[in-house]
Protein backbone atom coordinates (compact mmCIF):
# COMPACT_ATOMS: atom_id res chain seq x y z
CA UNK A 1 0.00 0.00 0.00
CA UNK A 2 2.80 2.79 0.69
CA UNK A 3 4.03 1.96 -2.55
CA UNK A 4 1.25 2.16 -4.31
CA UNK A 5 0.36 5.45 -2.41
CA UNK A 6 3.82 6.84 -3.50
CA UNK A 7 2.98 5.66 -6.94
CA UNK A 8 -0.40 7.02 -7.27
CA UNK A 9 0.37 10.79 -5.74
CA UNK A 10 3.46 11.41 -7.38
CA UNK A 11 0.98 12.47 -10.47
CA UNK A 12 0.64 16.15 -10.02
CA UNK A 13 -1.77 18.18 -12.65
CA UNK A 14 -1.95 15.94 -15.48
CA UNK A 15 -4.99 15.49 -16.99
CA UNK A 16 -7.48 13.03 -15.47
CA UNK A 17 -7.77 10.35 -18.06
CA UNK A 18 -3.90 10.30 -18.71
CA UNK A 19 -3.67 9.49 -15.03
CA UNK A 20 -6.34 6.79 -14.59
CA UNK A 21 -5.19 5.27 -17.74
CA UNK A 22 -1.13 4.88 -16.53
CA UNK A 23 -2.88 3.56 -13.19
CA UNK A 24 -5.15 0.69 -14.80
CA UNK A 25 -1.99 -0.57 -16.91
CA UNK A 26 -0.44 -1.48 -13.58
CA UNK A 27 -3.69 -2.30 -12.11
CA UNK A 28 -4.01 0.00 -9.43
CA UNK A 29 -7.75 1.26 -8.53
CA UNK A 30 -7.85 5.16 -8.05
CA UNK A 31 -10.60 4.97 -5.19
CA UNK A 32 -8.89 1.59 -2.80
CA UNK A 33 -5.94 3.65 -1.24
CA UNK A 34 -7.41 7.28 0.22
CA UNK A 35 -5.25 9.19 1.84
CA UNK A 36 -6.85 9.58 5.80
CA UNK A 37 -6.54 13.54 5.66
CA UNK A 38 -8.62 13.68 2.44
CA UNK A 39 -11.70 11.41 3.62
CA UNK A 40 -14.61 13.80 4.84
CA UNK A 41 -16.49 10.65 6.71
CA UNK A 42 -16.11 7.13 6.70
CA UNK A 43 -18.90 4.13 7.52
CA UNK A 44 -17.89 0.91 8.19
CA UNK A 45 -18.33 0.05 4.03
CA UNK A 46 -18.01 3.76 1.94
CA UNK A 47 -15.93 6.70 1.64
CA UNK A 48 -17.12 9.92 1.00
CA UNK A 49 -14.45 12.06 -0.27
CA UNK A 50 -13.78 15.16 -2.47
CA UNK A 51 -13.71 14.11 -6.64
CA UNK A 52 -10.21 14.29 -6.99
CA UNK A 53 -11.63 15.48 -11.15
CA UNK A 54 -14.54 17.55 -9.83
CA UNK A 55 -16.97 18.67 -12.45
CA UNK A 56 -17.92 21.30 -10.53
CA UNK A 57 -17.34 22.77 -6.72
CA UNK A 58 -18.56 21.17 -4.10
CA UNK A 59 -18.61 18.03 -6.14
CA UNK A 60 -18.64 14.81 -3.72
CA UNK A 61 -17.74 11.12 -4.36
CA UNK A 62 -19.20 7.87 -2.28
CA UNK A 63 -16.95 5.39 -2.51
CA UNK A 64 -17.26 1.68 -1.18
CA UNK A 65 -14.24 0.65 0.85
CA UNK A 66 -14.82 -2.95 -0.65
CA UNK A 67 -13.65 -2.94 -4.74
CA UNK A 68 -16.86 -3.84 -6.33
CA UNK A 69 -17.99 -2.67 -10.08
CA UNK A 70 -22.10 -3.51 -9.35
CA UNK A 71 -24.50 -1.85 -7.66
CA UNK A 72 -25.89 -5.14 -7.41
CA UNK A 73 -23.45 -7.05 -5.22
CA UNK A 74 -23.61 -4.58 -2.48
CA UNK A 75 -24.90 -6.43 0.63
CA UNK A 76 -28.14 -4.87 2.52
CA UNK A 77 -25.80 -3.51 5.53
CA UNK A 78 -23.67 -1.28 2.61
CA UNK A 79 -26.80 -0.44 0.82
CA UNK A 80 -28.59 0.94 3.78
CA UNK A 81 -25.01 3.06 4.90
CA UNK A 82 -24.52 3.81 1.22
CA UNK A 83 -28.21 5.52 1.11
CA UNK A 84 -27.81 6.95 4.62
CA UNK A 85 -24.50 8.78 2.71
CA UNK A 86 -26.42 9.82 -0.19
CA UNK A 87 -29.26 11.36 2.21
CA UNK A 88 -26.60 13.23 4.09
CA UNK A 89 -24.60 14.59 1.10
CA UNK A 90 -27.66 15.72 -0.35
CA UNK A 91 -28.87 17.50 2.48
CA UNK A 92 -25.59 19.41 3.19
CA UNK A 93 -25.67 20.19 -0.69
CA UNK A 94 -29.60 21.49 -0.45
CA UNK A 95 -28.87 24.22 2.13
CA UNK A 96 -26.13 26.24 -0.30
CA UNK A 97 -27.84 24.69 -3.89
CA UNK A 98 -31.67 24.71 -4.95
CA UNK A 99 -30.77 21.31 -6.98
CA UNK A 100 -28.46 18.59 -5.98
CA UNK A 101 -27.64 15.38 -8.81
CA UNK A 102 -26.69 11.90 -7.65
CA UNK A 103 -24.60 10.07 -10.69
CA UNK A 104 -24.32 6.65 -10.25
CA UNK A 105 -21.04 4.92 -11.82
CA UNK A 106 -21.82 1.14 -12.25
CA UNK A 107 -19.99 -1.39 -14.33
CA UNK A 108 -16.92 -1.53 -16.26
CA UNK A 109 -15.49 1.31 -18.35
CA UNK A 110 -16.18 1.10 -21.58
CA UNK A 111 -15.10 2.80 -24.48
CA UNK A 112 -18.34 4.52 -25.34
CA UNK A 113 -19.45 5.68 -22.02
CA UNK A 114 -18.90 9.10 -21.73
CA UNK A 115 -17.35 10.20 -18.68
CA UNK A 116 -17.11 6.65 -16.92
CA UNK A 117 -13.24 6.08 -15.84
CA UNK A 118 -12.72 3.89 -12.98
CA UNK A 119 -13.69 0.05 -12.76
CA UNK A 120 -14.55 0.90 -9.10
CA UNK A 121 -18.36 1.31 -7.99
CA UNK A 122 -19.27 4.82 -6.98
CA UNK A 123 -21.79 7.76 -6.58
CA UNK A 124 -21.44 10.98 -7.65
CA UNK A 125 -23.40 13.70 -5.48
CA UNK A 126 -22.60 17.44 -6.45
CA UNK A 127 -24.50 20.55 -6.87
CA UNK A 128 -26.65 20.63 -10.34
CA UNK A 129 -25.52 24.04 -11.33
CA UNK A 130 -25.52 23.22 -15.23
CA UNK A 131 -22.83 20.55 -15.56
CA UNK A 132 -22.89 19.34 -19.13
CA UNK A 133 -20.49 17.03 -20.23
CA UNK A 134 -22.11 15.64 -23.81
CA UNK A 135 -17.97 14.10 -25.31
CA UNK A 136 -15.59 11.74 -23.91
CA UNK A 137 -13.34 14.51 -24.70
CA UNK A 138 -14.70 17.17 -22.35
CA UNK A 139 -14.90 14.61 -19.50
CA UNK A 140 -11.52 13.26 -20.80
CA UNK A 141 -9.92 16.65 -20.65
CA UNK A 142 -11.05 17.73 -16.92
CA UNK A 143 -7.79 18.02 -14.73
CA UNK A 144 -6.99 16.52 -11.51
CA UNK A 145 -6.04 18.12 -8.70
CA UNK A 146 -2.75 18.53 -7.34
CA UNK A 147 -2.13 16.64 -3.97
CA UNK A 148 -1.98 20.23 -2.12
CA UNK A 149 -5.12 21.61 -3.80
CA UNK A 150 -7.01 17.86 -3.18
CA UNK A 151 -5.81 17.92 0.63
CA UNK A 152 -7.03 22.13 0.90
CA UNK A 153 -10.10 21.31 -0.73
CA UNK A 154 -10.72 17.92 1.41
CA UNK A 155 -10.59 20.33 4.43
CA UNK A 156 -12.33 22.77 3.60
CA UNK A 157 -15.30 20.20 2.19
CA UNK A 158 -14.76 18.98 6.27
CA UNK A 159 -15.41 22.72 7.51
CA UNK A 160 -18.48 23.20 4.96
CA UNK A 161 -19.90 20.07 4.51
CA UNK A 162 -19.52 18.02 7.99
């Protein structure tokens, strides 16, 4: 794991799919090795932590601790915490936006897919402020953020959102 965590944040701001792509070759999963400063809360079976390619601000990720790709093999204990996360997020969201969006990444990336990246299940939940991403290109060419910028924004998602 410290290798791989070595590995994975050495990438500074390269852009998103570059990264995720270099990381699949060597089959490491973006989402199974979170830093502890950058996780906003943690249940027993999700994550919820800052999108480290955020289409927007504010822009939240659920993440199951276990590595699963389907909605579908979730047990009922992580599918109870999972909605529990949703409701929260959502909330939080609802007193600074009017509309809140839940995106739910199932499945394995394809090439088609527009803006699906990571053979990792996960939930988007992030204000609805008029994010339209219609190419592969557009969501292709978002950037990631720098380790410092990831960690500021982590916190300050803590101060905001927790």
């Amino acid at each position: 794991m410290i290798v791989y965590t070595r590995f994975f944040y050495l990438y500074k701001a390269m852009k998103y799919i570059s990264i995720v792509k270099k990381l699949e070759k060597i089959h490491i999963c973006a989402f199974c090795h979170e830093k502890p400063e950058n996780i906003l809360q943690q249940g027993k079976y999700f994550l919820v932590i800052p999108a480290r390619a955020p289409y927007t601000k504010h822009h939240i990720l659920i993440v199951p601790k276990r590595h699963v790709n389907l909605l579908t093999t979730l047990t009922h204990a992580e599918l109870l915490e999972m909605n529990e996360l949703v409701d929260i997020r959502a909330k939080k969201l609802h007193k600074k936006y009017k509309d809140v969006s839940l995106l739910l990444r199932d499945g394995l990336v394809k090439d088609k897919i527009i803006n699906k990246s990571i053979n990792h299940l996960h939930f988007h939940v992030l204000p609805d402020v008029g994010v339209h991403i219609q190419t592969q290109k557009q969501a292709n060419d978002r950037h990631r953020l720098d380790d410092k910028t990831y960690t500021k924004t982590a916190q300050a998602y803590k101060k905001t959102f927790l």
